[in-house]
N, C-alpha and C. Protein backbone atom coordinates (compact mmCIF):
# COMPACT_ATOMS: atom_id res chain seq x y z
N UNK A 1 -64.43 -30.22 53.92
CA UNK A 1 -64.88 -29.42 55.05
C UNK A 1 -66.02 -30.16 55.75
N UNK A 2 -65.78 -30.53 57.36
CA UNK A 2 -66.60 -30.94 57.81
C UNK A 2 -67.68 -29.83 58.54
N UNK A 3 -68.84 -30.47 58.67
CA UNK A 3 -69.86 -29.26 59.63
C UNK A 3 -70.71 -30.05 60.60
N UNK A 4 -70.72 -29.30 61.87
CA UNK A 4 -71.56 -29.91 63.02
C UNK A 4 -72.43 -29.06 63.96
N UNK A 5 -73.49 -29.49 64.06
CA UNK A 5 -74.61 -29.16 64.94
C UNK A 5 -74.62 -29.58 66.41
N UNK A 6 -73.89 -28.26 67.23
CA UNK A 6 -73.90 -29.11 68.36
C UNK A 6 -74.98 -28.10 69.48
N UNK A 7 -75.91 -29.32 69.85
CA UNK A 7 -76.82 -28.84 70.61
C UNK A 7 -76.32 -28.20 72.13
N UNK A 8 -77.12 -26.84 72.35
CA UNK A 8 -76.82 -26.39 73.54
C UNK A 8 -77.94 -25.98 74.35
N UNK A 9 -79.19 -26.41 73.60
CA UNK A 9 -80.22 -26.10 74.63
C UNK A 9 -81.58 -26.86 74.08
N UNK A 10 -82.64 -26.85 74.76
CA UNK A 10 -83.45 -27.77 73.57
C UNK A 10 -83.46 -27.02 72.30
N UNK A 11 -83.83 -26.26 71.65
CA UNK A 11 -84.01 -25.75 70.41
C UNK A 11 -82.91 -24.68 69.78
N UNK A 12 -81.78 -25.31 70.56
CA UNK A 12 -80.55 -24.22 70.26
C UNK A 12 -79.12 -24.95 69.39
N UNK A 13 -78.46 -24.80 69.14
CA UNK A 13 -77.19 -25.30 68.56
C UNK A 13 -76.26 -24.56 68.56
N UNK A 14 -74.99 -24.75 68.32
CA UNK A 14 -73.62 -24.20 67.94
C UNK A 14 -73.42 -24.58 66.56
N UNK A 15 -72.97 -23.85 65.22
CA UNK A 15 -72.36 -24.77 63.87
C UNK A 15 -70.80 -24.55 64.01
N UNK A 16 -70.18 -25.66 63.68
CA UNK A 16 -69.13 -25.04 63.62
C UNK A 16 -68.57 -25.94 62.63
N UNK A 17 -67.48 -25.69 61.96
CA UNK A 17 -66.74 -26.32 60.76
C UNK A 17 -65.48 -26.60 61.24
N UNK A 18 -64.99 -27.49 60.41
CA UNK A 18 -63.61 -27.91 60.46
C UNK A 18 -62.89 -28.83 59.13
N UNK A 19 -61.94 -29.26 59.25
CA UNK A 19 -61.21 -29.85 57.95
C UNK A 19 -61.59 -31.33 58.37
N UNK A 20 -61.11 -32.21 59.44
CA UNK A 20 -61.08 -33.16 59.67
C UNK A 20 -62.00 -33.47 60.62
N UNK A 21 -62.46 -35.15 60.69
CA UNK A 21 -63.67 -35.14 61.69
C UNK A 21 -62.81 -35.54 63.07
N UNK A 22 -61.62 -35.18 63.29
CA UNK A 22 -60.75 -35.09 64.19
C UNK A 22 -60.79 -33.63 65.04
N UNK A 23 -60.95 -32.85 63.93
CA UNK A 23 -60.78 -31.69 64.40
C UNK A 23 -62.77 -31.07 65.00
N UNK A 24 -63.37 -31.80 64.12
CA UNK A 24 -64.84 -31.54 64.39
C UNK A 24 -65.12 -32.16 65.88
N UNK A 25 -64.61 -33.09 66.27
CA UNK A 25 -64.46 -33.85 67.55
C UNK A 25 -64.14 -32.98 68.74
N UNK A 26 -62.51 -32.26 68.37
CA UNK A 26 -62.23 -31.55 69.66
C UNK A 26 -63.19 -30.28 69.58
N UNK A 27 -63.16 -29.78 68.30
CA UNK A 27 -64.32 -28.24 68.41
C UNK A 27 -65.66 -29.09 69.10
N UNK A 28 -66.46 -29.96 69.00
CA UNK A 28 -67.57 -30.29 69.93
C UNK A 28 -67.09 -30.01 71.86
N UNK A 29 -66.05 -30.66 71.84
CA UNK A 29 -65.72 -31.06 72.90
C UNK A 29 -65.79 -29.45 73.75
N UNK A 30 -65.01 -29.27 72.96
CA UNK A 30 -64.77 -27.35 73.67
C UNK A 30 -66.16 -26.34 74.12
N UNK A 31 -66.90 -26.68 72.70
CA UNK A 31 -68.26 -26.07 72.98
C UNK A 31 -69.04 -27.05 73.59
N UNK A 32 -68.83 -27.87 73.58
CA UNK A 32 -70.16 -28.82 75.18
C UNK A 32 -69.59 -28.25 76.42
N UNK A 33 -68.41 -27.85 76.81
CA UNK A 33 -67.91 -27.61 77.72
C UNK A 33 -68.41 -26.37 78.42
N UNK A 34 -68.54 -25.39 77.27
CA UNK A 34 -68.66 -24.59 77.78
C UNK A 34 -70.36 -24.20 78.12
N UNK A 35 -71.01 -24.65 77.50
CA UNK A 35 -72.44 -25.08 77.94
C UNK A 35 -72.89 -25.75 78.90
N UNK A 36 -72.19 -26.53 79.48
CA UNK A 36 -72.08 -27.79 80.54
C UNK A 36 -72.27 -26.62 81.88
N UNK A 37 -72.97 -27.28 82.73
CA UNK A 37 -74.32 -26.39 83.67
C UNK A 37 -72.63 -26.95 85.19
N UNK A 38 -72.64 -25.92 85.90
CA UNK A 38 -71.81 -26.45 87.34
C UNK A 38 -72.41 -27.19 87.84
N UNK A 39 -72.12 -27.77 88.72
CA UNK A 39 -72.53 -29.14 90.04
C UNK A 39 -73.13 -28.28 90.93
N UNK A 40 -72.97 -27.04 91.12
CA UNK A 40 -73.62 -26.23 92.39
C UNK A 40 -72.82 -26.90 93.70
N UNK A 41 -73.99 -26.39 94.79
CA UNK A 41 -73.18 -26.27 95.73
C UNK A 41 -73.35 -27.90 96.19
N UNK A 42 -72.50 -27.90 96.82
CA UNK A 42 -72.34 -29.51 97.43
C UNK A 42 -73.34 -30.27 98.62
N UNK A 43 -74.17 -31.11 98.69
CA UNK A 43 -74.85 -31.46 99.56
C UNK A 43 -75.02 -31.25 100.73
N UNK A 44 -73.58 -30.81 101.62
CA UNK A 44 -73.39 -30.14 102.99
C UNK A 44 -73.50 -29.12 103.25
N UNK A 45 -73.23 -28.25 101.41
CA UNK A 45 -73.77 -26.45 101.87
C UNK A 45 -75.25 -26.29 101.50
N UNK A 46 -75.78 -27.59 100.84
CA UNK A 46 -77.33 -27.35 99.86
C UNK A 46 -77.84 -27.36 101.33
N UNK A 47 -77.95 -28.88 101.80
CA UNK A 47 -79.06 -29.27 102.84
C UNK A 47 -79.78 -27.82 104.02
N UNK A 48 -78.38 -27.27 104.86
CA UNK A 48 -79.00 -26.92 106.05
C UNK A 48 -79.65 -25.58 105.58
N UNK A 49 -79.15 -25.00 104.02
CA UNK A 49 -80.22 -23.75 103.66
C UNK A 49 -81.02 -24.05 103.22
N UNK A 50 -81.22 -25.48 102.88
CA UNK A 50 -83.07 -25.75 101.73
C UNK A 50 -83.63 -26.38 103.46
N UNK A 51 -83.01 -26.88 104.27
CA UNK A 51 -84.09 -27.35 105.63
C UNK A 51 -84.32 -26.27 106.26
N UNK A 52 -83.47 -25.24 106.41
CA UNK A 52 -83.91 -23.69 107.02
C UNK A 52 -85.11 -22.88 106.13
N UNK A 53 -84.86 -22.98 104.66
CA UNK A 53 -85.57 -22.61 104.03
C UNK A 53 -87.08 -23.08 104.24
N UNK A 54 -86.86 -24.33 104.29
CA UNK A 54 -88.59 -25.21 104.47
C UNK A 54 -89.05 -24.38 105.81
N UNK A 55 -88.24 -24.66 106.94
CA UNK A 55 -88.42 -24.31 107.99
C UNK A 55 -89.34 -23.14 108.50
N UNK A 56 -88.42 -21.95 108.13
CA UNK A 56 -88.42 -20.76 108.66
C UNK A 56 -88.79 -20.22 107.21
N UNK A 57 -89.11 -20.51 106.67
CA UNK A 57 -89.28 -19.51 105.12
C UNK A 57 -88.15 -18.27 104.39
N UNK A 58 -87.34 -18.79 105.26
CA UNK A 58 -86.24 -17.81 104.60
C UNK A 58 -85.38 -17.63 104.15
N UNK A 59 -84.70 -16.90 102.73
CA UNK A 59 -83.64 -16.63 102.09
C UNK A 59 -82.34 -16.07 102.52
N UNK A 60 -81.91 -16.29 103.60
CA UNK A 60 -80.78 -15.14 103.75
C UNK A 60 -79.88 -15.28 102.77
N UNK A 61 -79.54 -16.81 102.48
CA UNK A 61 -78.52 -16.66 101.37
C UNK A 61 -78.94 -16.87 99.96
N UNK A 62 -79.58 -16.14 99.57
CA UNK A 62 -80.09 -16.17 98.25
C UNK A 62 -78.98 -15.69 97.39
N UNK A 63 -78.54 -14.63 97.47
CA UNK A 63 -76.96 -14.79 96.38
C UNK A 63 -76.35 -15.28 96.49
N UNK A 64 -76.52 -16.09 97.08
CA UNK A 64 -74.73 -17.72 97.23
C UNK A 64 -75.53 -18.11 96.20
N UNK A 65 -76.51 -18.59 96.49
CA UNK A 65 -77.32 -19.73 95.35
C UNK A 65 -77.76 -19.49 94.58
N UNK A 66 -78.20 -18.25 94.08
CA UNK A 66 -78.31 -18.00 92.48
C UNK A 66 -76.77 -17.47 91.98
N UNK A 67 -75.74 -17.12 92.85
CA UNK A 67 -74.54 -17.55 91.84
C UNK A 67 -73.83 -18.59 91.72
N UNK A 68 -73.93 -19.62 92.49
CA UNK A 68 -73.65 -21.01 92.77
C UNK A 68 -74.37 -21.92 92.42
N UNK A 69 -75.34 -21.99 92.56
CA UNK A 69 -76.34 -23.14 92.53
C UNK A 69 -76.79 -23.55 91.08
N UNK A 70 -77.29 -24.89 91.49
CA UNK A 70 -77.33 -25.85 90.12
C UNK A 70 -78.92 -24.77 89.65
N UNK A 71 -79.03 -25.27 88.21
CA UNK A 71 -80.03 -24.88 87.82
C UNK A 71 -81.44 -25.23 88.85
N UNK A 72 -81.37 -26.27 89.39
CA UNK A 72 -82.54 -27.12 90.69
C UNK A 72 -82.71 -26.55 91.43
N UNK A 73 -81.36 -25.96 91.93
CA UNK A 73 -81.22 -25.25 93.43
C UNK A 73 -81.63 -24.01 93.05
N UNK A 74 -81.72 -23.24 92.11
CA UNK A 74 -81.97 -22.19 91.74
C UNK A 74 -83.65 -22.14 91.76
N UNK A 75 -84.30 -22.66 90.79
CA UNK A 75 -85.51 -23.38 90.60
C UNK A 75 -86.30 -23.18 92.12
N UNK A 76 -85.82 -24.76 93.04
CA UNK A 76 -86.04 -24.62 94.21
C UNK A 76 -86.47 -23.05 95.40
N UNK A 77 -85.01 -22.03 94.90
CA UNK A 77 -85.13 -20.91 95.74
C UNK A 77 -86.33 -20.19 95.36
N UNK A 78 -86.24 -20.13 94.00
CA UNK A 78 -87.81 -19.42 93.68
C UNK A 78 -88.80 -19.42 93.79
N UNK A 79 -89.03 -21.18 94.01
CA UNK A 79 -90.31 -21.68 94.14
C UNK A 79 -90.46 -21.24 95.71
N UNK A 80 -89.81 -21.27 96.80
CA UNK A 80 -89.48 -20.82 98.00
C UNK A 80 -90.11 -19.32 98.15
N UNK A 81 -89.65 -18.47 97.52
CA UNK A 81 -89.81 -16.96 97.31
C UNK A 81 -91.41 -16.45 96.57
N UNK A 82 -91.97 -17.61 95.78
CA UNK A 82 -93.09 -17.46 95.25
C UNK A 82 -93.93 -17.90 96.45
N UNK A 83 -93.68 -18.73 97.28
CA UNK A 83 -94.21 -19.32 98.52
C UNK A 83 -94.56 -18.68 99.36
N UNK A 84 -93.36 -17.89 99.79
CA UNK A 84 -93.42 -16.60 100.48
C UNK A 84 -94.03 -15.23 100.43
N UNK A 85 -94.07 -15.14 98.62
CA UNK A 85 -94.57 -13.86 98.45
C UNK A 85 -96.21 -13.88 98.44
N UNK A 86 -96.12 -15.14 97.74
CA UNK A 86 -97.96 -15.49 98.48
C UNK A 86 -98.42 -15.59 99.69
N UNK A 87 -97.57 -16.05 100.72
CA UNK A 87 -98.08 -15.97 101.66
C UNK A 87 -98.73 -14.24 102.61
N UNK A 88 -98.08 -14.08 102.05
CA UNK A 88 -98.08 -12.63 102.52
C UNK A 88 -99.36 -11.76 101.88
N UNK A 89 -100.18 -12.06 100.70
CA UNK A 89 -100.84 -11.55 100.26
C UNK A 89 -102.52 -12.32 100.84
């Protein structure tokens, strides 16, 4: 019986077992996969809402991009919204 530690976050793992280190191979493969972060949105839909964003300070599409967006782009919107909400105070 084989056993493997497969990392999914800094201080996180998956264990999982198997018979062969054939089979420990594809079980990694499956669970990296599914941990594996999307590409987000593509450079032509990122740009003109993060230059509007700088711009004009504003979110209109904030649920495209926190359900789309890379972990960065996500990051990014908030830091945007913390920007904003200070400003105001």
């Amino acid at each position: 019986m084989y056993k493997a530690h497969i990392p999914t976050e800094q201080y996180g793992f998956v264990e999982v077992e198997a018979e062969t280190p054939e089979e420990i191979f594809a079980k990694y493969l499956e669970v990296a996969r599914l941990f594996q972060e999307g590409d987000g949105l593509n450079d032509k839909e990122w740009s003109p809402i993060r230059n509007r964003c700088y711009k004009e300070i504003s979110i209109e599409d904030w649920e495209t991009i926190m359900e789309k967006g890379s972990r960065q782009q996500k990051w990014f919107i908030n830091q945007l919204k913390l920007a904003q909400k200070n400003g105001r105070n």
